[in-house]
N, C-alpha and C. Protein backbone atom coordinates (compact mmCIF):
# COMPACT_ATOMS: atom_id res chain seq x y z
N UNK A 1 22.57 17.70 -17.24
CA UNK A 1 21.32 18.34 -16.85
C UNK A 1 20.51 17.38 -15.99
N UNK A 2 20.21 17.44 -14.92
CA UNK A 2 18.80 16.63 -13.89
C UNK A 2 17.83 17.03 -14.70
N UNK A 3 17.00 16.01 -14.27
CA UNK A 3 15.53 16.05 -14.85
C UNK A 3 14.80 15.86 -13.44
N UNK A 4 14.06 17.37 -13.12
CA UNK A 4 13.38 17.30 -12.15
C UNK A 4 11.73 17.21 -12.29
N UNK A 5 10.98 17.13 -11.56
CA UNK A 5 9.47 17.52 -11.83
C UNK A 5 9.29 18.63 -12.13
N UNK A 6 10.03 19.88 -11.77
CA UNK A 6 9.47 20.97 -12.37
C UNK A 6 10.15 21.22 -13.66
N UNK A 7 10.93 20.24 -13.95
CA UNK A 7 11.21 20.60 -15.71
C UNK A 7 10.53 19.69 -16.76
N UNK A 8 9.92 18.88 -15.86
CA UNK A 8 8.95 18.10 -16.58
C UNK A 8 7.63 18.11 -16.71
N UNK A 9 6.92 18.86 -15.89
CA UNK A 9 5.73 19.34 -15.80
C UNK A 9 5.32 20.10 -17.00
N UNK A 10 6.29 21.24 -17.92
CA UNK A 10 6.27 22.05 -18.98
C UNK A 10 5.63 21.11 -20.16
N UNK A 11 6.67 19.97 -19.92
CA UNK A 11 7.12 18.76 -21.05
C UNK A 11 6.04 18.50 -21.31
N UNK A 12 4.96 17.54 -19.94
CA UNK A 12 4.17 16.44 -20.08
C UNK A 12 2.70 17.81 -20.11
N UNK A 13 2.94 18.58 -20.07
CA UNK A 13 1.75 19.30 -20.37
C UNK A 13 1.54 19.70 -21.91
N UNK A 14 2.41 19.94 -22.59
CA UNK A 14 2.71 20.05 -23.89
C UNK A 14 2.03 19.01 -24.87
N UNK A 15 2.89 17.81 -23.98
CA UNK A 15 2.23 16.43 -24.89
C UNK A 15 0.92 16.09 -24.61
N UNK A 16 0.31 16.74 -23.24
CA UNK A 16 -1.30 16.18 -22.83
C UNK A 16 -1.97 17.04 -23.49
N UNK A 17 -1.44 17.95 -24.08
CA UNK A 17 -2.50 19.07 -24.36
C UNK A 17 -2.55 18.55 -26.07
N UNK A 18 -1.52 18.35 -26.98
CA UNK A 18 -1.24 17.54 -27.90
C UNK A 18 -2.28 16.26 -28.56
N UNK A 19 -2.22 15.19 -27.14
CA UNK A 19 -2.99 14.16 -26.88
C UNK A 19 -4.90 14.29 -26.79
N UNK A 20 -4.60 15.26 -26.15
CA UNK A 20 -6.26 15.96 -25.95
C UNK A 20 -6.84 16.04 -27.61
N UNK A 21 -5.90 16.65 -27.85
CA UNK A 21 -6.26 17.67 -29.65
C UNK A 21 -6.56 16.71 -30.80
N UNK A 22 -5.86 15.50 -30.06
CA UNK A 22 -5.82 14.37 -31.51
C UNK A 22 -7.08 13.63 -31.03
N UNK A 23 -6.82 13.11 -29.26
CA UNK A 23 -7.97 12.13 -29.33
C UNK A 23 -8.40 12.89 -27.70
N UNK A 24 -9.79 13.29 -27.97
CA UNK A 24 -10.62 14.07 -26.85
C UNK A 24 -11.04 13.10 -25.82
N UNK A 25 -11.05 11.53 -26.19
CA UNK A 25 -11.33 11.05 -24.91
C UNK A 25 -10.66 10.56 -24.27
N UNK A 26 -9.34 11.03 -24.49
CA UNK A 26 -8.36 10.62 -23.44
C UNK A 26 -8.31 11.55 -22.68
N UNK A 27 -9.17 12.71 -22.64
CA UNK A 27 -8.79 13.95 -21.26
C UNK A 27 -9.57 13.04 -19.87
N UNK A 28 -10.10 12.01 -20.22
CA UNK A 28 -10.33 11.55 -18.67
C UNK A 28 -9.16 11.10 -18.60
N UNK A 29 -8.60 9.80 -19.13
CA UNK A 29 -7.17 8.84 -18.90
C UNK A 29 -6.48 10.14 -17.99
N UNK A 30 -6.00 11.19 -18.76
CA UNK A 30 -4.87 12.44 -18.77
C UNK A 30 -5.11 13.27 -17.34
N UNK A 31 -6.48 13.74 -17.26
CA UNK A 31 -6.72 13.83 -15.50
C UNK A 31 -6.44 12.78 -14.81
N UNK A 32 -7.03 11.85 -15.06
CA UNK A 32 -6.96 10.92 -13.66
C UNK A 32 -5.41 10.71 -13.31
N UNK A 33 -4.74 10.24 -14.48
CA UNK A 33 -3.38 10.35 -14.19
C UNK A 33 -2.73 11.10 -13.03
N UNK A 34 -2.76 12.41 -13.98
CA UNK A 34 -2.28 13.62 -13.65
C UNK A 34 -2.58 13.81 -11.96
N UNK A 35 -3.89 13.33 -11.19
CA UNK A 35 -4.22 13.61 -10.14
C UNK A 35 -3.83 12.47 -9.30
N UNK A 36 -3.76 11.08 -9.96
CA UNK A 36 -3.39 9.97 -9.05
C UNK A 36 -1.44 10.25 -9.07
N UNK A 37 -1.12 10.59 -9.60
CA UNK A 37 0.65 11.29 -9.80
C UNK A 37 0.55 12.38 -8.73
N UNK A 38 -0.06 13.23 -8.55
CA UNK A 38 0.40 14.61 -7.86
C UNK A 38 -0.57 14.30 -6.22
N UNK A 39 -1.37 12.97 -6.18
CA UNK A 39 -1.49 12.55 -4.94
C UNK A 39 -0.39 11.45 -4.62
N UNK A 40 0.14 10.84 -5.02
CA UNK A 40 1.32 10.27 -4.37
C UNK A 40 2.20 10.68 -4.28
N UNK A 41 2.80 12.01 -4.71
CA UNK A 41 3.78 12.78 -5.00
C UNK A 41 3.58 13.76 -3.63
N UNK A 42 2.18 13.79 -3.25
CA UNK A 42 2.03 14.98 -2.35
C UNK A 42 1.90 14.27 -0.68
N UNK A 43 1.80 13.08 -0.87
CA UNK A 43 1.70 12.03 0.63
C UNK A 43 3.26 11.39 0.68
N UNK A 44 3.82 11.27 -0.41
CA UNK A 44 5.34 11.06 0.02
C UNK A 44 5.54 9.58 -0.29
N UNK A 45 4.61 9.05 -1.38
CA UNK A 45 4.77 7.67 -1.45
C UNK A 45 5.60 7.55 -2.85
N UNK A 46 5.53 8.32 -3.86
CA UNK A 46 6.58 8.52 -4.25
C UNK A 46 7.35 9.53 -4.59
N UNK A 47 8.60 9.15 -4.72
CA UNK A 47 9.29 10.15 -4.60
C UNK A 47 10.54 10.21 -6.17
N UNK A 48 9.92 11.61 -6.41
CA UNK A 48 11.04 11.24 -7.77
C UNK A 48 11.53 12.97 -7.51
């Protein structure tokens, strides 16, 4: 089986939403992430 971004997106949303529930102030950490990932992902700097 590949492990692509769109089969992992399901995954890591599961566990952020998880993460949120236990400890609420990690929904900043979990955005910023999430947005500094899907801007390098979207300029081509990286590439997975």
């Amino acid at each position: 089986m590949t492990i692509t971004i769109a089969s992992l997106e399901p995954i890591l949303a599961i566990a952020a939403g998880v993460a949120i529930l236990i400890v609420p102030k990690l929904l900043n950490y979990i955005v910023a992430g999430y947005l500094i990932l899907v801007g390098l992902l979207g300029l081509g700097i990286l590439n997975l």
